[in-house]
N, C-alpha and C. Protein backbone atom coordinates (compact mmCIF):
# COMPACT_ATOMS: atom_id res chain seq x y z
N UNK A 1 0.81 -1.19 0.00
CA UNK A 1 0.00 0.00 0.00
C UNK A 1 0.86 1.25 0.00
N UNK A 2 2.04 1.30 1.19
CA UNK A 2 2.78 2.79 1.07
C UNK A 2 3.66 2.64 0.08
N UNK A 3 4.30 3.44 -0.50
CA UNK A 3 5.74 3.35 -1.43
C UNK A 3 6.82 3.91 -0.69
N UNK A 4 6.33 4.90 0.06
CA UNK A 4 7.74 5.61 1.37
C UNK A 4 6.74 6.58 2.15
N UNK A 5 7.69 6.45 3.37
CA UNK A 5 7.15 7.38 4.30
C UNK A 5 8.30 8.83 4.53
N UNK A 6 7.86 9.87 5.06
CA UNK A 6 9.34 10.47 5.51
C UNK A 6 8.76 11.25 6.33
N UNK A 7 9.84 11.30 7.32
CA UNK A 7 9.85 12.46 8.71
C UNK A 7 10.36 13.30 8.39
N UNK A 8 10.39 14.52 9.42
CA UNK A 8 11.22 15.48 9.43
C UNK A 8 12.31 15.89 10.47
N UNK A 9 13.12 16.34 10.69
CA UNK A 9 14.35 16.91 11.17
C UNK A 9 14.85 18.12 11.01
N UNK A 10 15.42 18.52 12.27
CA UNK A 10 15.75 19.54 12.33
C UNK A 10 17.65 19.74 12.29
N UNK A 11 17.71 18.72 12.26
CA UNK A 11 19.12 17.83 12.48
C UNK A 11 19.50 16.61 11.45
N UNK A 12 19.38 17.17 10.17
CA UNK A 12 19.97 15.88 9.63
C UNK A 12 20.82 14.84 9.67
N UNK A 13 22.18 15.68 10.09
CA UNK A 13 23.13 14.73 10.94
C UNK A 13 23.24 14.23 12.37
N UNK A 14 22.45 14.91 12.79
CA UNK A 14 22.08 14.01 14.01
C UNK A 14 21.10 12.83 14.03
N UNK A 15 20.04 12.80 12.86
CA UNK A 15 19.26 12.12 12.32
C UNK A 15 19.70 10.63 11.15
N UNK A 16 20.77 11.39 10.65
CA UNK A 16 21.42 10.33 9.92
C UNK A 16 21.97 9.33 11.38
N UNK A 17 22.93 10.05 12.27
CA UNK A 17 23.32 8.73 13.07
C UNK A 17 22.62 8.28 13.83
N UNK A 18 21.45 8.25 14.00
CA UNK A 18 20.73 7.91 15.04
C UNK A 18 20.11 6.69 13.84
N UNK A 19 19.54 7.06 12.32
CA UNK A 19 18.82 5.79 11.89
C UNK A 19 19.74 5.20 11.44
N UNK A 20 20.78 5.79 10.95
CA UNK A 20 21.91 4.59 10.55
C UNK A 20 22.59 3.40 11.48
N UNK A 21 22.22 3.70 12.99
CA UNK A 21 22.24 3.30 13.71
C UNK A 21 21.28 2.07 13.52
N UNK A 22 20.23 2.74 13.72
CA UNK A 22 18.65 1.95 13.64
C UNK A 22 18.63 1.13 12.93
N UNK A 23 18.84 1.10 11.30
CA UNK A 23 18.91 0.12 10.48
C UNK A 23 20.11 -0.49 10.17
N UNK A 24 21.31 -0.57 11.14
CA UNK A 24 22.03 -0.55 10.50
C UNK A 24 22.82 -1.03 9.51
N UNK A 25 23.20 0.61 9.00
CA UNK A 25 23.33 0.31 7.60
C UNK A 25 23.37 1.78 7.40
N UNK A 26 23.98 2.21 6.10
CA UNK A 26 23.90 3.77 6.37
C UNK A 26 23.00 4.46 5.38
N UNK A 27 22.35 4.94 5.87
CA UNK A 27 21.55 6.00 4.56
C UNK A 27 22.32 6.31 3.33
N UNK A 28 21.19 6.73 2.15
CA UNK A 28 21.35 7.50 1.21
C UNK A 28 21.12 8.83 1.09
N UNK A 29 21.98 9.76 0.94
CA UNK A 29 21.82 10.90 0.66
C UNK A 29 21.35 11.63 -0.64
N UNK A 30 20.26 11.99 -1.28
CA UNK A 30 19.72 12.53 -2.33
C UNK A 30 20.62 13.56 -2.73
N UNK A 31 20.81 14.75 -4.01
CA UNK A 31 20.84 15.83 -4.26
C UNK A 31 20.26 17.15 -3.21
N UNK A 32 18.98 16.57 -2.61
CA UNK A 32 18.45 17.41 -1.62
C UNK A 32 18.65 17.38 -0.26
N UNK A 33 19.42 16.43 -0.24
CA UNK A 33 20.01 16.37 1.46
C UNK A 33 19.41 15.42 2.18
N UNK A 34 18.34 15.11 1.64
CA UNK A 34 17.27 13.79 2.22
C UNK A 34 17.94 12.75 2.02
N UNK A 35 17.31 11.87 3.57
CA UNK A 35 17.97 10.74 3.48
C UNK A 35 17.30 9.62 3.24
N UNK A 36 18.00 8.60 2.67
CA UNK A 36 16.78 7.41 2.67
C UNK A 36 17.25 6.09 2.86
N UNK A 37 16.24 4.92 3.21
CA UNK A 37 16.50 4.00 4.02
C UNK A 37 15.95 2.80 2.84
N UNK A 38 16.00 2.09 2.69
CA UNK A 38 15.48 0.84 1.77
C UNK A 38 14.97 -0.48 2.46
N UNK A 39 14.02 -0.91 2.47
CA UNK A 39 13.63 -2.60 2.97
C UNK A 39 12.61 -2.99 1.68
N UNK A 40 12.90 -4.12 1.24
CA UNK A 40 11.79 -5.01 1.16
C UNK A 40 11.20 -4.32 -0.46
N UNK A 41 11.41 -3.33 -1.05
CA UNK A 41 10.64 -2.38 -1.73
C UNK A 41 10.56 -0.77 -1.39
N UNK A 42 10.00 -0.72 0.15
CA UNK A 42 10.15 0.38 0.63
C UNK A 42 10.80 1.54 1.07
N UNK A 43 10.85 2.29 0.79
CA UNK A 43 11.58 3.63 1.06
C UNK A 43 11.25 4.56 2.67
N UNK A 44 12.22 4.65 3.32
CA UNK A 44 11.59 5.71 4.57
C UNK A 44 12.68 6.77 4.78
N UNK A 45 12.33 7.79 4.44
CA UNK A 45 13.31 9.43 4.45
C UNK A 45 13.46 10.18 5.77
N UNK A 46 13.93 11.04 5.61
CA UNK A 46 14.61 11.96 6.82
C UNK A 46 14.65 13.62 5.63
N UNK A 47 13.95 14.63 6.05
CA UNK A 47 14.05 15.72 5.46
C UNK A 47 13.63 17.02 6.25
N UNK A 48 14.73 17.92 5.92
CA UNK A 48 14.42 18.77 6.50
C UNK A 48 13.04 19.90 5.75
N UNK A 49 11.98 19.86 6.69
CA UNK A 49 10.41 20.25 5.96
C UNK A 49 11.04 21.68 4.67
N UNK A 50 10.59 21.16 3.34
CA UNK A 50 10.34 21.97 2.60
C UNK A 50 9.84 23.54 2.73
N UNK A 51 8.81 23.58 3.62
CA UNK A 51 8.24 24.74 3.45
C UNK A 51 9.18 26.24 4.86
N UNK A 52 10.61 25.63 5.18
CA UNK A 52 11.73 26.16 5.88
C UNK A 52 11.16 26.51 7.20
N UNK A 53 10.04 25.49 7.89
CA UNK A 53 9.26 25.58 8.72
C UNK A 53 10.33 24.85 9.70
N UNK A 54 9.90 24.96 10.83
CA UNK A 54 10.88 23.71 11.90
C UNK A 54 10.28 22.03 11.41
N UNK A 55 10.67 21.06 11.81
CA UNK A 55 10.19 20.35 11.85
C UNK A 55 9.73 19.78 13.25
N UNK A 56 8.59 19.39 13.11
CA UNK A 56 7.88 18.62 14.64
C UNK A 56 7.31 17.20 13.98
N UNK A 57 7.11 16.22 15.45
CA UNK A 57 6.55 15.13 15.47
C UNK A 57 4.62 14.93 15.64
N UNK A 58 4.25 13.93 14.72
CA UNK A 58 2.97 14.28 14.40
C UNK A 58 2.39 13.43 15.84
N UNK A 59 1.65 14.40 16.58
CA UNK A 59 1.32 13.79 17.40
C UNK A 59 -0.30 13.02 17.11
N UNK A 60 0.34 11.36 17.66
CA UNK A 60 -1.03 10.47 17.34
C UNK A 60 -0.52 9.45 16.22
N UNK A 61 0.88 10.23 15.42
CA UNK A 61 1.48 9.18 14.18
C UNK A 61 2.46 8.04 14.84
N UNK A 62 2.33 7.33 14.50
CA UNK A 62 3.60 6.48 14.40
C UNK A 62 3.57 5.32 12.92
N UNK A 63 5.29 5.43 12.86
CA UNK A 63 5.98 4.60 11.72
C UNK A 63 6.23 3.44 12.00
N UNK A 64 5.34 2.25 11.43
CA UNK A 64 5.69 0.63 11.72
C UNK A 64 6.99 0.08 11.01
N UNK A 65 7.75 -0.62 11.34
CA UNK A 65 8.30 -1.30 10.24
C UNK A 65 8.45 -2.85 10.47
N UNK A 66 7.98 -3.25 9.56
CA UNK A 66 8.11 -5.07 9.83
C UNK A 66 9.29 -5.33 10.13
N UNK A 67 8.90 -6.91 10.60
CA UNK A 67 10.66 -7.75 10.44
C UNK A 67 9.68 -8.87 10.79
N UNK A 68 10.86 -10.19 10.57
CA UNK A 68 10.76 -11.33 10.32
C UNK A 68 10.56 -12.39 11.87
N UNK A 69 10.74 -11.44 12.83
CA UNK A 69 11.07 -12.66 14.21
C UNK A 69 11.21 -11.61 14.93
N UNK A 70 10.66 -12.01 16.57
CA UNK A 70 10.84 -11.02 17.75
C UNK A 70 12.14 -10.51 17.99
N UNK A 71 13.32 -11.78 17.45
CA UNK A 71 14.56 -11.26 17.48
C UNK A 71 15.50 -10.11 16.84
N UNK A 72 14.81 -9.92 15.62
CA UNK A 72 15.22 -9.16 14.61
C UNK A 72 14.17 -7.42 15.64
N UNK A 73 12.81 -7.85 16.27
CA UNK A 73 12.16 -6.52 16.74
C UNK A 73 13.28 -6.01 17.81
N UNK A 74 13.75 -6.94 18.45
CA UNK A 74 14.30 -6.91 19.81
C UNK A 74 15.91 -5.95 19.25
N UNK A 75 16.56 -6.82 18.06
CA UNK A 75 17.76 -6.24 17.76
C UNK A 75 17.53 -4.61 17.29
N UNK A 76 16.55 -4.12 16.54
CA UNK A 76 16.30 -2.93 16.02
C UNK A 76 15.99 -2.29 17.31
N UNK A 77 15.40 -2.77 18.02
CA UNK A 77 14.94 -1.46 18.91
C UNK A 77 16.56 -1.52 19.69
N UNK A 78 17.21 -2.14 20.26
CA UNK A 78 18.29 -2.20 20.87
C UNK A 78 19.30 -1.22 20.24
N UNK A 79 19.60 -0.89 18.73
CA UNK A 79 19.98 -0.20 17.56
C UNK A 79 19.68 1.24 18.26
N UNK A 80 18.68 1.13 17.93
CA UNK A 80 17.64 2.44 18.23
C UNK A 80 18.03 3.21 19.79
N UNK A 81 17.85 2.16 20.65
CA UNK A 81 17.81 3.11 22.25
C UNK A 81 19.83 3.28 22.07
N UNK A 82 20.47 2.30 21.82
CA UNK A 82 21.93 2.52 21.53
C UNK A 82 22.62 4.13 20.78
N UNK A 83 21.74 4.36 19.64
CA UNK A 83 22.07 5.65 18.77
C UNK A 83 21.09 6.73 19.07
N UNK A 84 20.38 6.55 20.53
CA UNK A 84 20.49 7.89 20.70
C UNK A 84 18.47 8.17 20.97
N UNK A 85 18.29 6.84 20.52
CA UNK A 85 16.49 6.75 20.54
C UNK A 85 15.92 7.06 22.04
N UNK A 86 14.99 7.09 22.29
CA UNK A 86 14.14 6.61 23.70
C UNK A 86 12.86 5.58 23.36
N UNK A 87 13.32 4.59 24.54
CA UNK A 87 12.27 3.73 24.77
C UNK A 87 10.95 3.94 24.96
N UNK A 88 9.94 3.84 24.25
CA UNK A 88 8.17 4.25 25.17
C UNK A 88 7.80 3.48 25.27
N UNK A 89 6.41 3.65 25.84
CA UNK A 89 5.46 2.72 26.27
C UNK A 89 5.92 1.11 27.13
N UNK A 90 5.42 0.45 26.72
CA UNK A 90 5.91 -0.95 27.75
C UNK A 90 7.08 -1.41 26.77
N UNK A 91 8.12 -2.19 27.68
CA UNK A 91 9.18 -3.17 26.89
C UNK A 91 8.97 -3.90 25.72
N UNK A 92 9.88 -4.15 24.55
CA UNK A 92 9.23 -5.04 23.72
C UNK A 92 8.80 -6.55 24.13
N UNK A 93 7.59 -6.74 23.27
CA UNK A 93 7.16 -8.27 23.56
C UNK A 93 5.83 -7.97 23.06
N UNK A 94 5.24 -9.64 23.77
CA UNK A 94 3.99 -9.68 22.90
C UNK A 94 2.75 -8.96 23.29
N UNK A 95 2.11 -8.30 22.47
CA UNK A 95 0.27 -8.06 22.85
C UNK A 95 -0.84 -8.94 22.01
N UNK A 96 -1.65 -9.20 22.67
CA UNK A 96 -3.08 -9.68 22.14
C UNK A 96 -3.77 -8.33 22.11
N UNK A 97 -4.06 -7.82 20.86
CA UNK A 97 -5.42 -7.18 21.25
C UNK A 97 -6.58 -7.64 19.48
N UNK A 98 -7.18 -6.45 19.08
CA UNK A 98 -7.97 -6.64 18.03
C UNK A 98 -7.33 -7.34 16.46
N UNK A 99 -6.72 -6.98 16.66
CA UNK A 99 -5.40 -6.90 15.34
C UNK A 99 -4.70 -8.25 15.59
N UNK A 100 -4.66 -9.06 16.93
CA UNK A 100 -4.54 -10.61 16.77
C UNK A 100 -3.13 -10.19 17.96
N UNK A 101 -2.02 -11.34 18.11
CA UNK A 101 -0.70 -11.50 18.58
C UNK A 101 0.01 -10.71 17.63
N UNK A 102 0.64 -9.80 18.26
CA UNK A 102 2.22 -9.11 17.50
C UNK A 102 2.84 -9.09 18.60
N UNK A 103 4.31 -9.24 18.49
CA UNK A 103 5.41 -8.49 18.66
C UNK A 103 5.62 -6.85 18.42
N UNK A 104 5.84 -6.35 19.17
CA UNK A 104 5.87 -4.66 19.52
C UNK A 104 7.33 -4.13 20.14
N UNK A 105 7.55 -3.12 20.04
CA UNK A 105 8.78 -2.64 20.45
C UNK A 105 8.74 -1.01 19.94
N UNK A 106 8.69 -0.14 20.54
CA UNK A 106 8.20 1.44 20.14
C UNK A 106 10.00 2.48 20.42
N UNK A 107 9.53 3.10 20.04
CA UNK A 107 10.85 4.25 19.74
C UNK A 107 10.76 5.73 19.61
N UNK A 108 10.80 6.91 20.28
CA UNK A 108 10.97 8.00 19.58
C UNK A 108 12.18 8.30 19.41
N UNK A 109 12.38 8.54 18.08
CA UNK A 109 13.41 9.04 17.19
C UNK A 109 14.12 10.52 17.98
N UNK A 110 15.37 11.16 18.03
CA UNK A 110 15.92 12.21 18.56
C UNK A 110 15.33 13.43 17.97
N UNK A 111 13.87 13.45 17.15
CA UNK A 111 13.44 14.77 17.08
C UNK A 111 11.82 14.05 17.53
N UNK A 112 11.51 13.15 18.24
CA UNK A 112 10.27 13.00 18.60
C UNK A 112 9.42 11.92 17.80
N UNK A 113 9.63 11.82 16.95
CA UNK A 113 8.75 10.82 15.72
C UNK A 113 8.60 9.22 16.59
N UNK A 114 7.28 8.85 16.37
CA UNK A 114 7.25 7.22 17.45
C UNK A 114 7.57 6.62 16.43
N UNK A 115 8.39 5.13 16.25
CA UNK A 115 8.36 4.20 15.13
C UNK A 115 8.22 3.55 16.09
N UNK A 116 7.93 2.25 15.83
CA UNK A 116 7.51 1.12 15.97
C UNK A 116 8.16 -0.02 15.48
N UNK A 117 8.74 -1.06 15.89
CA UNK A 117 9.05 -2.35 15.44
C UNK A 117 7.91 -3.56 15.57
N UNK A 118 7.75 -4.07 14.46
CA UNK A 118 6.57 -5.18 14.53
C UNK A 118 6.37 -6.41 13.87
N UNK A 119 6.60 -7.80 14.59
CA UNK A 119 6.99 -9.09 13.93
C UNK A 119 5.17 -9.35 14.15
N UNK A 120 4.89 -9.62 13.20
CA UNK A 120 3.21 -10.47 13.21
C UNK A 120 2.96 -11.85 12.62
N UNK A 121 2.93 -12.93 13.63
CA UNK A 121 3.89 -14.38 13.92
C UNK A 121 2.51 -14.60 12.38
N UNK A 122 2.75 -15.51 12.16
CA UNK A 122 1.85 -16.51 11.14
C UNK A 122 0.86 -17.20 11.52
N UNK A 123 0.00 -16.77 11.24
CA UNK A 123 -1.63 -17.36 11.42
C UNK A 123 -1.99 -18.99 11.44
């Protein structure tokens, strides 16, 4: 359904090491300074907002990104609180709610943005 997502920053290079961290692996840098991340098909950026506004975190948003096994949720978020992230909400692990069993693991990024890590076991 998405083709890419992108946040914003006020700190690109502080933003680059924090997801290069995250995925690691190091971003791509565009012509425009934007950065970008690759999985699977998908694209997820880092830009400083076009309209020379600050950038802020959308409150109520958060960015999922799959993976394959709780281990792989567990290693990313570990990435993440390591380069600079903060931990929210409860520890990673499992929830039951409407949406069935996932694996969860949450993150705000060093300008505020929640991502999310999320393994959703096989039916």
């Amino acid at each position: 359904m998405y083709s890419h997502m992108m946040v914003g920053s006020n700190d690109l290079a502080r933003a680059k090491t924090f997801y290069d961290g995250l995925f690691g692996k190091p971003g791509r840098t565009d012509d425009k300074g934007r950065l970008a991340y690759g999985r699977r098909g998908s694209v997820f950026m880092v830009s400083k907002p076009i309209d020379g506004q600050p950038a802020t975190h959308g409150n109520g948003c958060t960015i999922g990104f799959a993976f394959d096994s709780p281990e792989e949720v567990d290693a990313w978020h570990a990435r993440g609180v390591e380069a600079g992230g903060t931990s929210i909400e409860d520890p990673p692990g499992w929830r039951e709610n409407a949406f069935g069993r996932l694996y969860l693991a949450y993150l705000r990024d060093p300008d505020g943005n929640k991502l999310c890590g999320l393994h959703r076991p096989a039916q």
